[in-house]
Protein backbone atom coordinates (compact mmCIF):
# COMPACT_ATOMS: atom_id res chain seq x y z
CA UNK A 1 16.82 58.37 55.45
CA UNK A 2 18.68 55.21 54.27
CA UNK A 3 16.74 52.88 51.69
CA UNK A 4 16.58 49.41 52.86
CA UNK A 5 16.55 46.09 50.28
CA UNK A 6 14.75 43.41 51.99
CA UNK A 7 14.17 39.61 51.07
CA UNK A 8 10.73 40.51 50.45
CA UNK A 9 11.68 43.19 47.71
CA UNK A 10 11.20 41.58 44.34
CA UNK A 11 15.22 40.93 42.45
CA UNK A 12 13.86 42.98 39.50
CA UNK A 13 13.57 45.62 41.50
CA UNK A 14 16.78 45.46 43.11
CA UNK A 15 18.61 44.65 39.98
CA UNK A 16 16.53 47.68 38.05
CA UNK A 17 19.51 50.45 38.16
CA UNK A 18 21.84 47.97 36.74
CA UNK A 19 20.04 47.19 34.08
CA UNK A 20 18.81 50.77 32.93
CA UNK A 21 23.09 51.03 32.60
CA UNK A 22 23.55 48.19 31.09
CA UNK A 23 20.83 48.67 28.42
CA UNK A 24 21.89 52.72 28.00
CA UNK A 25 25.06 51.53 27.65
CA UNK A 26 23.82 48.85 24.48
CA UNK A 27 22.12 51.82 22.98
CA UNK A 28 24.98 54.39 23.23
CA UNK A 29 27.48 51.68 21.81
CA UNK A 30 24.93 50.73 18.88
CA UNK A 31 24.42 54.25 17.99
CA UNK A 32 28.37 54.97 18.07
CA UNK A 33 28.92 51.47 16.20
CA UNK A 34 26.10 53.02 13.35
CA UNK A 35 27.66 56.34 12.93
CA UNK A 36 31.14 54.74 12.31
CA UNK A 37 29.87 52.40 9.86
CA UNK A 38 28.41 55.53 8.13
CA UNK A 39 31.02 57.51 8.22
CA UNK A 40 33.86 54.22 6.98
CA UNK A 41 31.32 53.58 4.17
CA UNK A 42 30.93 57.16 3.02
CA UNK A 43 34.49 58.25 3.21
CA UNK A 44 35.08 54.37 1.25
CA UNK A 45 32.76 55.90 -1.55
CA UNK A 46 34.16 59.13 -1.43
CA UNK A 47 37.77 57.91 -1.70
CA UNK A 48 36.72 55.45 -4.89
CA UNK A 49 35.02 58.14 -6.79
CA UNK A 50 37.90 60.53 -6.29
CA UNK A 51 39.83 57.83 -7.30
CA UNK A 52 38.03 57.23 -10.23
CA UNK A 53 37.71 61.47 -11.74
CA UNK A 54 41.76 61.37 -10.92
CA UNK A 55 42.46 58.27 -12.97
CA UNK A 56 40.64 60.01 -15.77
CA UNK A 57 42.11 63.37 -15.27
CA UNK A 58 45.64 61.55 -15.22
CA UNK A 59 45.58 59.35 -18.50
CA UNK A 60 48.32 61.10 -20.00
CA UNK A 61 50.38 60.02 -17.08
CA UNK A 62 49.56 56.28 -17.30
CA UNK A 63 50.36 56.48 -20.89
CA UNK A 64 53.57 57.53 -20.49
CA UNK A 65 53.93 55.29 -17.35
CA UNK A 66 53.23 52.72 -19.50
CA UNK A 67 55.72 53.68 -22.42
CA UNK A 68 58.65 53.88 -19.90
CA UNK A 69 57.94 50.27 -18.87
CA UNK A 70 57.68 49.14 -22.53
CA UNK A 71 60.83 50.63 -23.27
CA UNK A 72 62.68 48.90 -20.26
CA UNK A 73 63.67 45.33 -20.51
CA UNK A 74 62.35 44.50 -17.14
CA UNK A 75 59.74 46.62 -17.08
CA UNK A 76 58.42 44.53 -20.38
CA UNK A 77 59.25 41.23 -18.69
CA UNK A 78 57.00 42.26 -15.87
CA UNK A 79 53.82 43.96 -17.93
CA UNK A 80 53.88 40.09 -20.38
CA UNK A 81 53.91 38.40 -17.00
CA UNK A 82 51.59 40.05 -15.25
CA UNK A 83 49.37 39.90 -18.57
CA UNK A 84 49.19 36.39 -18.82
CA UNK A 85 48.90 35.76 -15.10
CA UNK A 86 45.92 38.38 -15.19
CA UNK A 87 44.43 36.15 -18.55
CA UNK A 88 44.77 32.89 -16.27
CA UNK A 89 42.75 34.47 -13.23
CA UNK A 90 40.29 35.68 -15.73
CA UNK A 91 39.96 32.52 -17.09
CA UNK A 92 39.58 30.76 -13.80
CA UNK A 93 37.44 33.00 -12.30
CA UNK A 94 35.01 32.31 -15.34
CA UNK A 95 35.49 28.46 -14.82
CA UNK A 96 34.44 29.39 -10.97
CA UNK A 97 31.70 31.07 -11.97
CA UNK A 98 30.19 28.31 -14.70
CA UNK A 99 31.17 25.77 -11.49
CA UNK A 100 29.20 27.97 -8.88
CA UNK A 101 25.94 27.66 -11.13
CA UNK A 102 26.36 23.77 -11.10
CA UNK A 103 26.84 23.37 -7.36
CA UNK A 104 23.72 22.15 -5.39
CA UNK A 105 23.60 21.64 -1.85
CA UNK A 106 23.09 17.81 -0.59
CA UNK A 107 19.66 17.90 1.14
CA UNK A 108 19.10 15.96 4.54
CA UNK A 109 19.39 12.29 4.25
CA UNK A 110 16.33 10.94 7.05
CA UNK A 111 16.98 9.89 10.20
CA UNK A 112 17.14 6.36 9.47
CA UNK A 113 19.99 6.68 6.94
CA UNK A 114 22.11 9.67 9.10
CA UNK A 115 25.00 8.15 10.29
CA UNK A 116 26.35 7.78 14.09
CA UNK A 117 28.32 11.28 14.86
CA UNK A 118 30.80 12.04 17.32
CA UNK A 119 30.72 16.16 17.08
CA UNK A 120 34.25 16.99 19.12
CA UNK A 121 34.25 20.90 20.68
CA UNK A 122 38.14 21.69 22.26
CA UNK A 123 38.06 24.81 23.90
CA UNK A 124 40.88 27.22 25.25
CA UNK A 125 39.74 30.27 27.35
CA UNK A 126 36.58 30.53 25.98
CA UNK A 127 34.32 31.49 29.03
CA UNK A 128 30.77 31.68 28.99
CA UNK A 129 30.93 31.28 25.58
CA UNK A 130 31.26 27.36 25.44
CA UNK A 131 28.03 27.00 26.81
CA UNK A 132 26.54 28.95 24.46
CA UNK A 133 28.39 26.54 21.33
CA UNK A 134 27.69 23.04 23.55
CA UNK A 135 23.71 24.11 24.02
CA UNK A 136 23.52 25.03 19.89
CA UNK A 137 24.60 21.23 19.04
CA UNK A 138 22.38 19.94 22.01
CA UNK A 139 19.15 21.28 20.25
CA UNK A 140 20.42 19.76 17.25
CA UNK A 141 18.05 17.57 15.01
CA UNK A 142 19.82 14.85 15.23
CA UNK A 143 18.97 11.09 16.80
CA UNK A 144 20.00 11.80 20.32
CA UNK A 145 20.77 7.75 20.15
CA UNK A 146 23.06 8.71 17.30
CA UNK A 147 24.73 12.14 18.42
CA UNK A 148 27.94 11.49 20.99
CA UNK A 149 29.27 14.90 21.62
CA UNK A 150 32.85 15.15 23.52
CA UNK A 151 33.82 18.69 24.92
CA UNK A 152 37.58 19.10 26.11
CA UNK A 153 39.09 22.07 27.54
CA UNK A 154 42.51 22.54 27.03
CA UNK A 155 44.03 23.46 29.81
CA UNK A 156 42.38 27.01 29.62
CA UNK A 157 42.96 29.89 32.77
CA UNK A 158 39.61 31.19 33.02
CA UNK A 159 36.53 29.55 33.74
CA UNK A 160 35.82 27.93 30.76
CA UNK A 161 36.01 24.40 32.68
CA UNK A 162 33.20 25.75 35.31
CA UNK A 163 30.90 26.02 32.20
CA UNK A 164 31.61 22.63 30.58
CA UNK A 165 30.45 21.43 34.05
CA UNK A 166 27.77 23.90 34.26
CA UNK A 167 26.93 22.19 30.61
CA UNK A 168 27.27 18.64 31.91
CA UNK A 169 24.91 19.13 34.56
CA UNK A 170 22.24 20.33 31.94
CA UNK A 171 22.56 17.69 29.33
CA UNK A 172 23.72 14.46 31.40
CA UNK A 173 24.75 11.84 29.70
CA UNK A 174 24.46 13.44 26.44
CA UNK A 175 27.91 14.79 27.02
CA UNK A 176 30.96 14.08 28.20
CA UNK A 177 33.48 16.87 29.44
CA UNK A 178 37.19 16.25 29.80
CA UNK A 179 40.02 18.57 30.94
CA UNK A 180 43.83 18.87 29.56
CA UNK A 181 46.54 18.34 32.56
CA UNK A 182 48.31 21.32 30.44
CA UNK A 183 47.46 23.49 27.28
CA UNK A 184 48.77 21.35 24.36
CA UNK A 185 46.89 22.92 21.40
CA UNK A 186 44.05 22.46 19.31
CA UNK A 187 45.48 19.75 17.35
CA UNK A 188 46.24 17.43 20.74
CA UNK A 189 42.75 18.23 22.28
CA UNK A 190 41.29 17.41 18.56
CA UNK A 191 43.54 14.26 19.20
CA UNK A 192 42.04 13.40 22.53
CA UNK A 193 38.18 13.77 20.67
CA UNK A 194 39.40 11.15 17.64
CA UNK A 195 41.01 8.54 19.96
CA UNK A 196 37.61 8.55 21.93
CA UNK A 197 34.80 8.99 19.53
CA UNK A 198 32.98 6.16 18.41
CA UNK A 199 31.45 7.83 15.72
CA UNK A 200 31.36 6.72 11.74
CA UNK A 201 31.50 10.82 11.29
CA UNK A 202 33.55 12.97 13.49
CA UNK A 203 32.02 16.55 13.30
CA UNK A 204 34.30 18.86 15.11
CA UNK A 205 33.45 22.62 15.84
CA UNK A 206 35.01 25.63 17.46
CA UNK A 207 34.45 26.67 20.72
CA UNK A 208 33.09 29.96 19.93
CA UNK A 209 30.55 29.50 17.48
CA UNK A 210 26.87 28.48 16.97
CA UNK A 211 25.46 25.94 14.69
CA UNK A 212 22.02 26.41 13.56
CA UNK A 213 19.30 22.87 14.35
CA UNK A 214 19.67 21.64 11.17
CA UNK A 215 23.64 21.92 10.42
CA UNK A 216 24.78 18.78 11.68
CA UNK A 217 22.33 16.59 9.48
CA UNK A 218 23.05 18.61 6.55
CA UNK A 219 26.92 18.30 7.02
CA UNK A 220 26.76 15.02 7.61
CA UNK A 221 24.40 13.74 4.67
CA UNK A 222 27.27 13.59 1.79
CA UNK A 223 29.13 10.27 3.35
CA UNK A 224 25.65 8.90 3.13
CA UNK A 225 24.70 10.20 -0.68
CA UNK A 226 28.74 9.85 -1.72
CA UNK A 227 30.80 6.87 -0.81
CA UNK A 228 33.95 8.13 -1.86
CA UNK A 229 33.16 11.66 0.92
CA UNK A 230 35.90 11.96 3.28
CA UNK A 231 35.23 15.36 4.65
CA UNK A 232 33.17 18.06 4.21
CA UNK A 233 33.01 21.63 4.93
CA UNK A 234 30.41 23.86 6.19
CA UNK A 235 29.47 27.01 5.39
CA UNK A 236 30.58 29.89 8.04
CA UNK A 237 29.17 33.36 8.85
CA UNK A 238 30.65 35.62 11.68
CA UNK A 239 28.68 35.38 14.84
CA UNK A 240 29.77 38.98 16.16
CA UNK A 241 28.95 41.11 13.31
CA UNK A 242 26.45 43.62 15.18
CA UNK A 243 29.41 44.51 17.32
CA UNK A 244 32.14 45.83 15.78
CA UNK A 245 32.97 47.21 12.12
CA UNK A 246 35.47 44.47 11.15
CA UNK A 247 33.07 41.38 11.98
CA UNK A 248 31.17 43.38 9.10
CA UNK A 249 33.87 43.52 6.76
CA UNK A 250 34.61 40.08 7.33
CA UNK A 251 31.13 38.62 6.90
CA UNK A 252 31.03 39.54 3.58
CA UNK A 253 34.47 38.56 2.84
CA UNK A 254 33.37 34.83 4.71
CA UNK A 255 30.11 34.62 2.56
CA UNK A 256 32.39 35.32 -0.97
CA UNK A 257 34.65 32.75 0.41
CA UNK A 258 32.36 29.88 1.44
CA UNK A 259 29.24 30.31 -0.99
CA UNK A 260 31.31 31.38 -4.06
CA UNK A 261 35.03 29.84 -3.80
CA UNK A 262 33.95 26.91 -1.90
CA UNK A 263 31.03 26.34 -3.60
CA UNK A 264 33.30 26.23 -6.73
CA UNK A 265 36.09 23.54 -5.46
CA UNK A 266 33.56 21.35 -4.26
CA UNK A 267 32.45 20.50 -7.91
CA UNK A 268 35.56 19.47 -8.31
CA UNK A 269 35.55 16.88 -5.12
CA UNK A 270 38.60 19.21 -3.96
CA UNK A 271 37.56 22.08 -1.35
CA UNK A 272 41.19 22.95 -0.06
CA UNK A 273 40.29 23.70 3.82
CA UNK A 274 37.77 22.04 5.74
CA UNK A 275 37.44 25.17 8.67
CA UNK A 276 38.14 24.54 11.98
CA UNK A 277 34.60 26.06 12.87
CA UNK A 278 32.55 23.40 11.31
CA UNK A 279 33.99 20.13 9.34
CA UNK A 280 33.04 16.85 9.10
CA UNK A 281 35.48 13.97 8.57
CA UNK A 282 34.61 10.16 7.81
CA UNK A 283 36.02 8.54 11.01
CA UNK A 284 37.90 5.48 8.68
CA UNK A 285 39.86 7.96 6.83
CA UNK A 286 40.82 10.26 10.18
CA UNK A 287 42.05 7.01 11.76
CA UNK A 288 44.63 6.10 8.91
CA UNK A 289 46.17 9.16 8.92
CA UNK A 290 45.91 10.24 12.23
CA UNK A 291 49.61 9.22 13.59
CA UNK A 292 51.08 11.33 10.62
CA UNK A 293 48.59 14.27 11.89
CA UNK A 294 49.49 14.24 15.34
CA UNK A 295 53.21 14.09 14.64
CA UNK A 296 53.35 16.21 11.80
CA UNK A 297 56.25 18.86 11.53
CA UNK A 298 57.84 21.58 9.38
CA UNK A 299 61.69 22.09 9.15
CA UNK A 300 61.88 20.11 12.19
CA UNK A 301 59.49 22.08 14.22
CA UNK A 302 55.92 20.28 15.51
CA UNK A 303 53.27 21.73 13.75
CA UNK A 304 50.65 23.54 15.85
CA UNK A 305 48.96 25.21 13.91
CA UNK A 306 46.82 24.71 10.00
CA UNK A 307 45.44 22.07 11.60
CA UNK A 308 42.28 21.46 9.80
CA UNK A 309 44.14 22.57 5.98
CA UNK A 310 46.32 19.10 7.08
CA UNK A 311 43.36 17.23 7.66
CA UNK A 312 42.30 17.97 4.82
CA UNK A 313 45.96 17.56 2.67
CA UNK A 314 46.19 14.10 4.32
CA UNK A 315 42.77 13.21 3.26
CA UNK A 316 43.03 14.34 -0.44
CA UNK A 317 45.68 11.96 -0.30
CA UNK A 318 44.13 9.34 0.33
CA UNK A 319 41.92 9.27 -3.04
CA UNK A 320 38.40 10.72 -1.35
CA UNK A 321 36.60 14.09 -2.12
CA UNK A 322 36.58 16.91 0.11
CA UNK A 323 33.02 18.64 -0.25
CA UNK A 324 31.12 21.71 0.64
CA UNK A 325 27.48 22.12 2.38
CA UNK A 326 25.69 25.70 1.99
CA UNK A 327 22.74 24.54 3.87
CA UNK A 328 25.42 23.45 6.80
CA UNK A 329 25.51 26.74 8.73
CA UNK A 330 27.63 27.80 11.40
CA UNK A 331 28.29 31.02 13.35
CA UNK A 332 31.30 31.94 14.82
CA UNK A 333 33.52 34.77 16.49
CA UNK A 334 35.92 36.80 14.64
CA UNK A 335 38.98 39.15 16.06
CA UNK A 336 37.36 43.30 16.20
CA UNK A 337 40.60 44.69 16.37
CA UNK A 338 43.23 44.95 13.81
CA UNK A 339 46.16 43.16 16.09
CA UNK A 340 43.69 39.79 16.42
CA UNK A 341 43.10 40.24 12.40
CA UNK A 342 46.40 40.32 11.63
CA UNK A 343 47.65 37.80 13.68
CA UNK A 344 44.82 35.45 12.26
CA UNK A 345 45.95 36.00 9.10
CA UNK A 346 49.22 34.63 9.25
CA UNK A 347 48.53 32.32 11.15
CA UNK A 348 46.09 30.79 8.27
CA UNK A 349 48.91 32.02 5.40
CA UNK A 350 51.63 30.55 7.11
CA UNK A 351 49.44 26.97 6.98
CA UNK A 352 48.93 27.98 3.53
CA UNK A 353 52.71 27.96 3.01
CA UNK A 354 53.03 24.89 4.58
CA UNK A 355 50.23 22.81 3.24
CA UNK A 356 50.73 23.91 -0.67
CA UNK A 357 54.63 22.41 0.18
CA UNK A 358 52.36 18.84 1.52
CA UNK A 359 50.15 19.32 -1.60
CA UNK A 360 53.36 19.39 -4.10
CA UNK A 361 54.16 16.24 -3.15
CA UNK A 362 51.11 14.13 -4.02
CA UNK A 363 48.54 16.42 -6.56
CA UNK A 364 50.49 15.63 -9.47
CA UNK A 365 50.89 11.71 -8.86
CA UNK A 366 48.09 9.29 -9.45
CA UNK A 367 46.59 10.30 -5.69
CA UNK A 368 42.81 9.34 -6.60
CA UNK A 369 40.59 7.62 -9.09
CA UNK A 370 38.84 9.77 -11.86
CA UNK A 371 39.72 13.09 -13.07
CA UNK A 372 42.11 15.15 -10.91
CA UNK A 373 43.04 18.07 -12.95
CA UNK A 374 40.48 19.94 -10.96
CA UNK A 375 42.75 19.28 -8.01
CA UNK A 376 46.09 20.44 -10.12
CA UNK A 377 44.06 23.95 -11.27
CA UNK A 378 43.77 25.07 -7.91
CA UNK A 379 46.73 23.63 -6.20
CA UNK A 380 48.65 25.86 -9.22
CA UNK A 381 45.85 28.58 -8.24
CA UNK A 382 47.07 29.18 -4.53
CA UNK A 383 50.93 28.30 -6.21
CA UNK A 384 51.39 31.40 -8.26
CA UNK A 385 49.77 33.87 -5.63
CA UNK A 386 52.15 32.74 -3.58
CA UNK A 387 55.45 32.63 -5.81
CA UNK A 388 54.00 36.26 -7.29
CA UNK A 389 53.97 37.76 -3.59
CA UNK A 390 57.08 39.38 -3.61
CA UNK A 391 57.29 40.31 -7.49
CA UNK A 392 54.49 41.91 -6.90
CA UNK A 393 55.31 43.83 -3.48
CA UNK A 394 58.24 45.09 -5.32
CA UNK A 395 56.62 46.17 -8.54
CA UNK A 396 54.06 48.21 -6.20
CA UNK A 397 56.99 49.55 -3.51
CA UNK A 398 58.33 50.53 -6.56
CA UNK A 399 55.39 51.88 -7.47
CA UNK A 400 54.82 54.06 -4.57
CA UNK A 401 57.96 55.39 -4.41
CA UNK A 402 58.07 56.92 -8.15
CA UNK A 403 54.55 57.50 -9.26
CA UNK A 404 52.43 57.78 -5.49
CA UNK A 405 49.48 59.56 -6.83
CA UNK A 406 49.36 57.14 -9.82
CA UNK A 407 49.49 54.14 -7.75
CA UNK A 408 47.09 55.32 -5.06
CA UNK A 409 44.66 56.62 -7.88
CA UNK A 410 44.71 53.36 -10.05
CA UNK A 411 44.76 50.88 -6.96
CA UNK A 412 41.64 52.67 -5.64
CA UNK A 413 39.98 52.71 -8.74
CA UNK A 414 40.73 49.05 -9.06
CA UNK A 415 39.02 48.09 -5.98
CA UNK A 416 35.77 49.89 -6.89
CA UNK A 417 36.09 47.24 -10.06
CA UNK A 418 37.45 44.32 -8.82
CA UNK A 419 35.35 43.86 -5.63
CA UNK A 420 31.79 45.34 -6.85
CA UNK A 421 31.66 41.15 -7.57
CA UNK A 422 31.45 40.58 -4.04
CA UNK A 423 29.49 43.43 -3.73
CA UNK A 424 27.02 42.03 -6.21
CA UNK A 425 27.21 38.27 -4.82
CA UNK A 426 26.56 39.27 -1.23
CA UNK A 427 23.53 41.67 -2.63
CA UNK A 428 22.49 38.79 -4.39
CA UNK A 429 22.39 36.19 -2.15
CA UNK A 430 21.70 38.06 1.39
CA UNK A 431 21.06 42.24 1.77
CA UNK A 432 22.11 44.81 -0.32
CA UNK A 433 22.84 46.98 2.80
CA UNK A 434 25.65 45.13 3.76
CA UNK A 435 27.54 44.01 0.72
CA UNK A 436 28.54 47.52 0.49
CA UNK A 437 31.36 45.85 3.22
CA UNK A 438 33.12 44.46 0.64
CA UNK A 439 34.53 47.90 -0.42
CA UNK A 440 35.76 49.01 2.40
CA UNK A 441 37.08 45.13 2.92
CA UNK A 442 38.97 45.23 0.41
CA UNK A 443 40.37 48.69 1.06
CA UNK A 444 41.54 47.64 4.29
CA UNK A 445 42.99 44.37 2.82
CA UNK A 446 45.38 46.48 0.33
CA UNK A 447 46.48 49.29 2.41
CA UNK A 448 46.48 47.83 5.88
CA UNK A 449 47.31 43.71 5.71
CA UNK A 450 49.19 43.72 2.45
CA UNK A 451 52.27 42.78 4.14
CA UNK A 452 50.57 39.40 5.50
CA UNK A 453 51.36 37.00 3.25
CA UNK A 454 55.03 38.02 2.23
CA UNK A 455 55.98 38.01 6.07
CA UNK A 456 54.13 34.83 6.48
CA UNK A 457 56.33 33.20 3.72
CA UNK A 458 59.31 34.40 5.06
CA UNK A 459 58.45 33.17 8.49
CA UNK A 460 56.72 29.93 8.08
CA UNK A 461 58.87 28.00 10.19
CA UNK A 462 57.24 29.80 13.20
CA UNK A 463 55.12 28.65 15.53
CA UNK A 464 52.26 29.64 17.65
CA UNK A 465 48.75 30.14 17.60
CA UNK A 466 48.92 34.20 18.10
CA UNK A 467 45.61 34.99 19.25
CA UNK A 468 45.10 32.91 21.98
CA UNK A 469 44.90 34.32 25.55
CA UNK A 470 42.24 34.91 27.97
CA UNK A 471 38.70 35.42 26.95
């Protein structure tokens, strides 16, 4: 006898074998997703403390490794280099560390003082997904009379217009939606946002990520408290970190990199990147160097990506401080395969390339008033890791090729020192469950996506955005 649905049946009844799949299938993929991250974080402790008996059990080897070295002339050039470049990052990772301890958050100026804020969200192929970032900074607690907030899709293929309007018809005239003729970029939908804002703060935020109620008056509160603010960046956390086991590695990598490094530079008025998640510019300084953004290119080729690092270049520049807010949260989406991770990578080191070239030309001149030998340290910082990439990858190719179990034994080994920091910070400031990520991180990072920054610097000149496509 055939089943009949009627009008009269209730929808949850209908709907009710759909849903017992869809939530067996959220149970089966959480279970899977648990045993994995087991089984990565076990063999990443097994492989360290193997690592660590073999380094002991080989000391006679190193010795002599070492004496062969000593006794060739480059081989001594390369162990006094590498010495003193390993004294310097001692010694500035102890000057980050006293810097850290002196950082304090700017607390929430009141609503009287917050400033007028134009938050700008450009969005390419995002999906559902949009709605999700436009209804975070609608529940925002900001002065609705103060918040103008500009979505613009860039010309995307899938239905990421339908939800702006889908947005629109939610919030009313609390925002306005506009659509690309074509897909331009980031940096010419950003462009659209600037020329129309009205803002004294632009606030602009990616399409695939959540800010928390009170990020955007935290952000914002440093032009208020700090005259001489021109930007500031928040602090990001991955958004997808319950779904995959790179989103895990990479939360802990984001939380070293934001709370501890950023944390750091922003004592020093100089935080190098403003992210393209969540940053706040002061509208003045945006608008005088604006044409120069827009049109910027390298070796003749229009820039399209790096972005937000130019931003912030062009303001440095211009004499202001670039700052940092921990209590500014935002949470956003990161790649969960290893093509989208590696393509994200150089896409940011190839802006790194480009924008330590832009940085050359002004950090060492009399850019801003006060001290700026903050700004020198780390421009000279991000300068030698990148004119020691290739040394370096030929020192360890050489390595490989005539000591393997020596290399492999003493780079493992080296991890389990080197990043039980991270491991420590993360414990420290969040769970000690998941700052265990931070091995296996930086496993990944030295096996796997080692070759990222030397084929970034030989192909800076490229463009594209790499991991965009449909959502």
């Amino acid at each position: 006898m055939k089943t009949e649905i009627t009008a009269n049946q209730p929808y949850s009844s209908r709907n009710e074998p759909r849903q017992f799949i869809k939530r067996a299938y959220k149970a089966i993929r959480k279970a899977t997703l648990k045993s994995l991250s087991f089984l990565v974080l076990t063999s990443t402790f097994l492989l360290m403390i193997g690592a660590g008996f073999l380094v002991y059990e080989l000391k006679p080897d190193f010795s002599q490794f070492n004496a062969e070295r000593m006794e060739s002339t480059w081989g001594f050039i390369f162990i006094v280099i590498a010495s003193a470049l390993l004294l310097f990052k001692a010694g500035f990772f102890i000057y980050n560390v006293f810097l850290y301890f002196r950082y304090k958050s700017v607390k929430s100026v009141s609503d009287e003082l917050l400033p007028t804020c134009t938050v700008i969200i450009p969005a390419y192929n995002e999906g559902r997904q949009v709605w999700d970032t436009l209804m975070s900074v609608a529940d925002s607690l900001y002065p609705q009379e103060k918040l103008q907030l500009l979505a613009i899709d860039d010309g995307s293929r899938d239905d990421t217009w339908y939800w702006m309007q889908k947005a629109k018809e939610k919030l009313g005239d609390r925002l306005s939606i506009y659509q690309q003729p074509e897909n331009k970029g980031k940096r010419h939908a950003l462009y659209r946002g600037f020329k129309l804002g009205t803002g004294e703060i632009f606030v602009t935020i990616d399409s695939d990520s959540i800010v928390k109620p009170d990020t955007l008056r935290n952000l914002v509160s440093p032009f208020v408290t700090n005259e001489n603010c021109g930007a500031v960046a928040g602090n990001v956390r991955v958004l997808n970190n319950e779904k995959a086991i790179l989103p895990k590695m990479l939360n802990v990598s984001f939380v070293l990199s934001f709370e501890f490094v950023r944390s750091a530079e922003s004592m020093l008025g100089t935080v190098l990147c403003t992210p393209g998640a969540l940053a706040a510019y002061r509208s003045s300084a945006v608008f005088a160097c604006l044409p120069e953004w827009i049109n910027q290119t390298f070796m003749g080729q229009p820039s399209d990506i790096g972005e937000d690092r130019a931003m912030t270049n062009m303001i440095l520049k211009q004499g202001y401080n670039v700052l940092f807010q921990r209590n500014a949260y935002v949470l956003t989406n990161v790649p969960e395969k290893y093509n989208g991770l590696y393509k994200m990578f150089i896409r940011w080191d190839r802006s790194n390339v480009r924008e330590n070239i832009m940085m050359a030309q002004f950090v060492f001149t009399n850019f801003r008033k006060g001290s700026k030998a903050g700004a020198r340290l780390l421009f000279l910082n991000q300068s030698i890791k990148l004119l020691m990439t290739y040394p370096f990858l030929f020192f360890m190719l050489f390595f490989i090729a005539t000591h393997p179990v020596l290399f492999f034994s003493s780079t493992l080994f080296s991890i389990l020192v080197f990043s039980s920091f991270p491991v420590l910070f993360y414990a420290k400031r969040h769970t000690i469950s998941e700052s265990v990520w931070a091995y296996s991180y930086s496993i990944l990072y030295t096996f796997a996506l080692f070759w990222i920054t030397p084929y970034a610097i030989a192909t800076a000149n490229k463009r594209g955005w790499l991991t965009r496509g449909l959502g």
